[in-house]
Protein backbone atom coordinates (compact mmCIF):
# COMPACT_ATOMS: atom_id res chain seq x y z
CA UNK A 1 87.04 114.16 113.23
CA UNK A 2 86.26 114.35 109.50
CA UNK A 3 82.70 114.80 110.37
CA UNK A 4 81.34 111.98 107.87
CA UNK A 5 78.95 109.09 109.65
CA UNK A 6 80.54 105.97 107.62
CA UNK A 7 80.42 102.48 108.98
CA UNK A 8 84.00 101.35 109.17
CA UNK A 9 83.80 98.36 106.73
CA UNK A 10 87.43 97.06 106.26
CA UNK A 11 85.94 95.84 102.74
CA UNK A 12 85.74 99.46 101.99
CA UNK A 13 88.80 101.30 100.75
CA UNK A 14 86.73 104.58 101.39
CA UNK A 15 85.95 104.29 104.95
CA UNK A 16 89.65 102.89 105.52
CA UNK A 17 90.72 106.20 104.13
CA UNK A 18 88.44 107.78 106.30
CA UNK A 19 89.63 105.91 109.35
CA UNK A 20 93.30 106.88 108.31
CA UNK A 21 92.32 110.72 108.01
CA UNK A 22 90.81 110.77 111.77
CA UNK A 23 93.37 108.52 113.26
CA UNK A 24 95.90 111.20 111.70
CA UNK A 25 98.07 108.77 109.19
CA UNK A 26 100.52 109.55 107.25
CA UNK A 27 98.96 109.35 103.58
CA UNK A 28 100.41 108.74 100.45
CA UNK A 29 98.62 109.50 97.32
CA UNK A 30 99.93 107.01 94.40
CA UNK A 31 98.43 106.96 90.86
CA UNK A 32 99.60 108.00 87.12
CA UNK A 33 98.91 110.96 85.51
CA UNK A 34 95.70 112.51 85.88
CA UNK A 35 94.16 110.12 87.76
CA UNK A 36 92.73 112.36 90.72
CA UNK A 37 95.75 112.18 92.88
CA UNK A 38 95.69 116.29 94.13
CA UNK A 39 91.73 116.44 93.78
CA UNK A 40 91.18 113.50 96.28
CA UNK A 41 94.12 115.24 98.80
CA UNK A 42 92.02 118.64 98.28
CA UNK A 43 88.87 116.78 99.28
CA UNK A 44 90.01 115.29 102.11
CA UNK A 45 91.42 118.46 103.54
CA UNK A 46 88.09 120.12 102.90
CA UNK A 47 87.44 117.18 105.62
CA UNK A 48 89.76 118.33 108.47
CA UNK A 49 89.14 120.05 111.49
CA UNK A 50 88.55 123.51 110.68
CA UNK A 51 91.15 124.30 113.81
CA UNK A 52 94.07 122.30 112.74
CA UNK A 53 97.22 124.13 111.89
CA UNK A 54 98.51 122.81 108.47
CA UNK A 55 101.84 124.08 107.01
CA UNK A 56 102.06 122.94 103.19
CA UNK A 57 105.25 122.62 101.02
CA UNK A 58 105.19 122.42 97.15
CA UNK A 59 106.93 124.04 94.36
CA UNK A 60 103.74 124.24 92.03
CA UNK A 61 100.84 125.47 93.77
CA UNK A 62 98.28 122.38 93.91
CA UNK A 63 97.44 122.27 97.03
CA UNK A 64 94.23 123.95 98.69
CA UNK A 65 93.65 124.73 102.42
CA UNK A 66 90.62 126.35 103.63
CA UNK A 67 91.49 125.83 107.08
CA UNK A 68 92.10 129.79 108.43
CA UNK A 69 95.32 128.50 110.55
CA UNK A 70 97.48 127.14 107.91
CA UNK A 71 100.91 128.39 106.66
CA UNK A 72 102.24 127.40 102.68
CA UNK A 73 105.66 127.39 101.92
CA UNK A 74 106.18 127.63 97.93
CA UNK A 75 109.61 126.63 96.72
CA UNK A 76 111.15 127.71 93.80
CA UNK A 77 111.57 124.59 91.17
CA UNK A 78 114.83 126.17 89.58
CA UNK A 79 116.17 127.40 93.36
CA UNK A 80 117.22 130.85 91.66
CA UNK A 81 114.31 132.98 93.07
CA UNK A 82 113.76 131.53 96.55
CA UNK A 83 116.97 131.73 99.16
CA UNK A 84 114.54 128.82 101.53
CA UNK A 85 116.01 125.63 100.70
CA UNK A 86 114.59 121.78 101.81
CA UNK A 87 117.28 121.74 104.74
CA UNK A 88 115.53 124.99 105.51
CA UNK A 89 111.79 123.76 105.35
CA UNK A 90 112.74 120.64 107.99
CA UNK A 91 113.93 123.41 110.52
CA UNK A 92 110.71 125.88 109.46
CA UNK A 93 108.36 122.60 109.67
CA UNK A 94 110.05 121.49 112.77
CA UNK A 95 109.70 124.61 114.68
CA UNK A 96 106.33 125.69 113.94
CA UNK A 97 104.57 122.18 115.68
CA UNK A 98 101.69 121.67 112.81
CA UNK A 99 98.78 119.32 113.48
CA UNK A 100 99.63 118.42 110.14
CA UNK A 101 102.31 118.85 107.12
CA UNK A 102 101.51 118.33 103.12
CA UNK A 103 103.57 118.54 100.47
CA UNK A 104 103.33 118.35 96.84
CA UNK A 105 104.13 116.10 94.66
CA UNK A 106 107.41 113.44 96.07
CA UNK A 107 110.32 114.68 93.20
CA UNK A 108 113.76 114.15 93.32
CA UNK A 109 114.41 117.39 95.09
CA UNK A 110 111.99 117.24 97.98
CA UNK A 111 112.02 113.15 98.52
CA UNK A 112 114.55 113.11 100.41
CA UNK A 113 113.04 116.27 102.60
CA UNK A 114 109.52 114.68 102.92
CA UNK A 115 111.21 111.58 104.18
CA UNK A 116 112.49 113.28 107.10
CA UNK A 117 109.59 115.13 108.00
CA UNK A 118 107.75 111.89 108.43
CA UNK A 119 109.83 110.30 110.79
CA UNK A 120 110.31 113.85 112.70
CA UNK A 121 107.32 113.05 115.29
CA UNK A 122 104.30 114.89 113.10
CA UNK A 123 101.40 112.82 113.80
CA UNK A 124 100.03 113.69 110.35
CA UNK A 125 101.57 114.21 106.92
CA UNK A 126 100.09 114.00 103.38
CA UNK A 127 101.65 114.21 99.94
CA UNK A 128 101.20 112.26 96.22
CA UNK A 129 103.37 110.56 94.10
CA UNK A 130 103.36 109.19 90.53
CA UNK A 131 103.20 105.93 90.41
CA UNK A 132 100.56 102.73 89.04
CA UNK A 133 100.56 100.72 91.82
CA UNK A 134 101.68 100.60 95.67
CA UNK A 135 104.91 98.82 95.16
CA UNK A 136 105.93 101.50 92.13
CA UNK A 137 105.31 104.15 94.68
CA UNK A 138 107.55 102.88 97.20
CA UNK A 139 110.06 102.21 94.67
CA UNK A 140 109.52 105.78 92.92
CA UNK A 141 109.98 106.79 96.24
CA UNK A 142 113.04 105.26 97.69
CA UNK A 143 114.61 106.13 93.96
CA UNK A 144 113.76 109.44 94.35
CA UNK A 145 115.36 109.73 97.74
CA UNK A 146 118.30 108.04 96.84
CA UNK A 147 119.08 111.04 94.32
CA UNK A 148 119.97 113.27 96.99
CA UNK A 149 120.44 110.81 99.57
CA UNK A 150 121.90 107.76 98.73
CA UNK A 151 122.43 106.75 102.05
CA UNK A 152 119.29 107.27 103.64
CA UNK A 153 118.18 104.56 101.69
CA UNK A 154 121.30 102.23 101.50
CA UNK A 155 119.16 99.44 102.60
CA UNK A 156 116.27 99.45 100.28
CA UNK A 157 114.29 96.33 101.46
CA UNK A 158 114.20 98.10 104.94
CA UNK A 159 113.22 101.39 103.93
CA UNK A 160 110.34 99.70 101.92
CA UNK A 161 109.54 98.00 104.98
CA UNK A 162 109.83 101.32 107.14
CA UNK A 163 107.65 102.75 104.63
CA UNK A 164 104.74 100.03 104.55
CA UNK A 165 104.95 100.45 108.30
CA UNK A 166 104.38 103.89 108.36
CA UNK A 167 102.32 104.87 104.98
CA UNK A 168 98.87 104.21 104.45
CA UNK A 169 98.69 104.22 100.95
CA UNK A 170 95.88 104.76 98.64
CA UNK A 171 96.47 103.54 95.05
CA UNK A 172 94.02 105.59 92.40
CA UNK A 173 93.66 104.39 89.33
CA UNK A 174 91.43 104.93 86.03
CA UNK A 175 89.41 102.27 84.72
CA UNK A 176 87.55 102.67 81.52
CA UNK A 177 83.90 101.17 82.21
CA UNK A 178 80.81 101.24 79.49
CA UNK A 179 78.88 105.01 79.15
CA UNK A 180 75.71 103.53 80.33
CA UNK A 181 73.96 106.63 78.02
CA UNK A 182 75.90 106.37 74.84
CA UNK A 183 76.35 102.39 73.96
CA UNK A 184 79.47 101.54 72.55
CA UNK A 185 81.71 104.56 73.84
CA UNK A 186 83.35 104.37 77.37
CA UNK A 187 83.98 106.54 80.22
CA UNK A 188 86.84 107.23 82.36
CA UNK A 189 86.39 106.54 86.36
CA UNK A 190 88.47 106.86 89.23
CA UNK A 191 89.00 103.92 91.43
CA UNK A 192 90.23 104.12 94.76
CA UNK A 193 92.38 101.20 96.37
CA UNK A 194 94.65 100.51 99.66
């Protein structure tokens, strides 16, 4: 339980995302550049059961877990330094049961790896990805894969499919809106969509 008191209104993205993190989706995080992506996923892991055990898996440390029971894995982005490899992190991941797995940013070297992981049974996953709308991200996504993987995605239009079936994802975007103090300048919000 995320411990917030929202009415579910399916006219509002927020309390779908809500209803996602208690149900235990798999999220994706989609939006450009600095648009919020890692500071929403840090806020809604501030929401999570204090008791849930959470492995994460990134190669820049982002992510933030104040839950006591959580394990991070930190891979090196060059692969000189670091003798765990992705092949590695499905068996670590796979092995230790989490409640829930999250992982960095989706790049071509861990797209592939994040894939896996959520069809492997985890009832939860979370991770971002740059792209400016929900179709980019699956696209990003399935390109990305398809780097190291051609043939897990061989079939695109089903993957995408596979993916809508199994992703809830949340779209953020920045929308320039008047500075309601300072007439004639503009300031920079984050919307949320689904």
């Amino acid at each position: 339980d995320v411990g917030v008191k929202r009415k579910l209104d399916e006219a509002d993205p927020i309390a779908r995302l809500l209803g996602s993190l208690r149900r235990g989706d798999h999220i994706l995080i989609s939006g450009a550049t600095s648009t919020g992506k890692t500071t929403l996923m840090n806020t809604l892991i501030r929401m999570l059961n204090p008791k849930l055990r959470i492995i994460t898996v990134e190669d820049t440390s982002e992510i933030s877990v104040p839950q006591p029971n959580h394990y991070h894995v930190l891979m090196n982005r060059s692969g000189q330094s670091n003798k765990m490899d992705y092949k590695g992190v499905v068996d670590l991941v796979v092995r230790s049961t989490p409640d829930i797995v999250m992982a960095g940013e989706i790049s071509t070297k861990n797209a592939a790896t994040i894939w896996e992981l959520m069809r492997s049974g985890h009832g939860h996953f979370m991770t971002t990805i740059h792209a400016e709308s929900v179709r980019e991200a699956l696209d990003t996504f399935i390109t990305r894969i398809a780097h190291t993987s051609p043939g897990e995605v061989a079939n695109r239009a089903e993957v995408a499919q596979m993916m809508r079936d199994k992703l809830r994802i949340i779209q953020m975007n920045r929308v320039d809106v008047p500075d309601p103090k300072n007439p004639g300048r503009t300031i920079s919000v984050r919307r949320i969509t689904d």
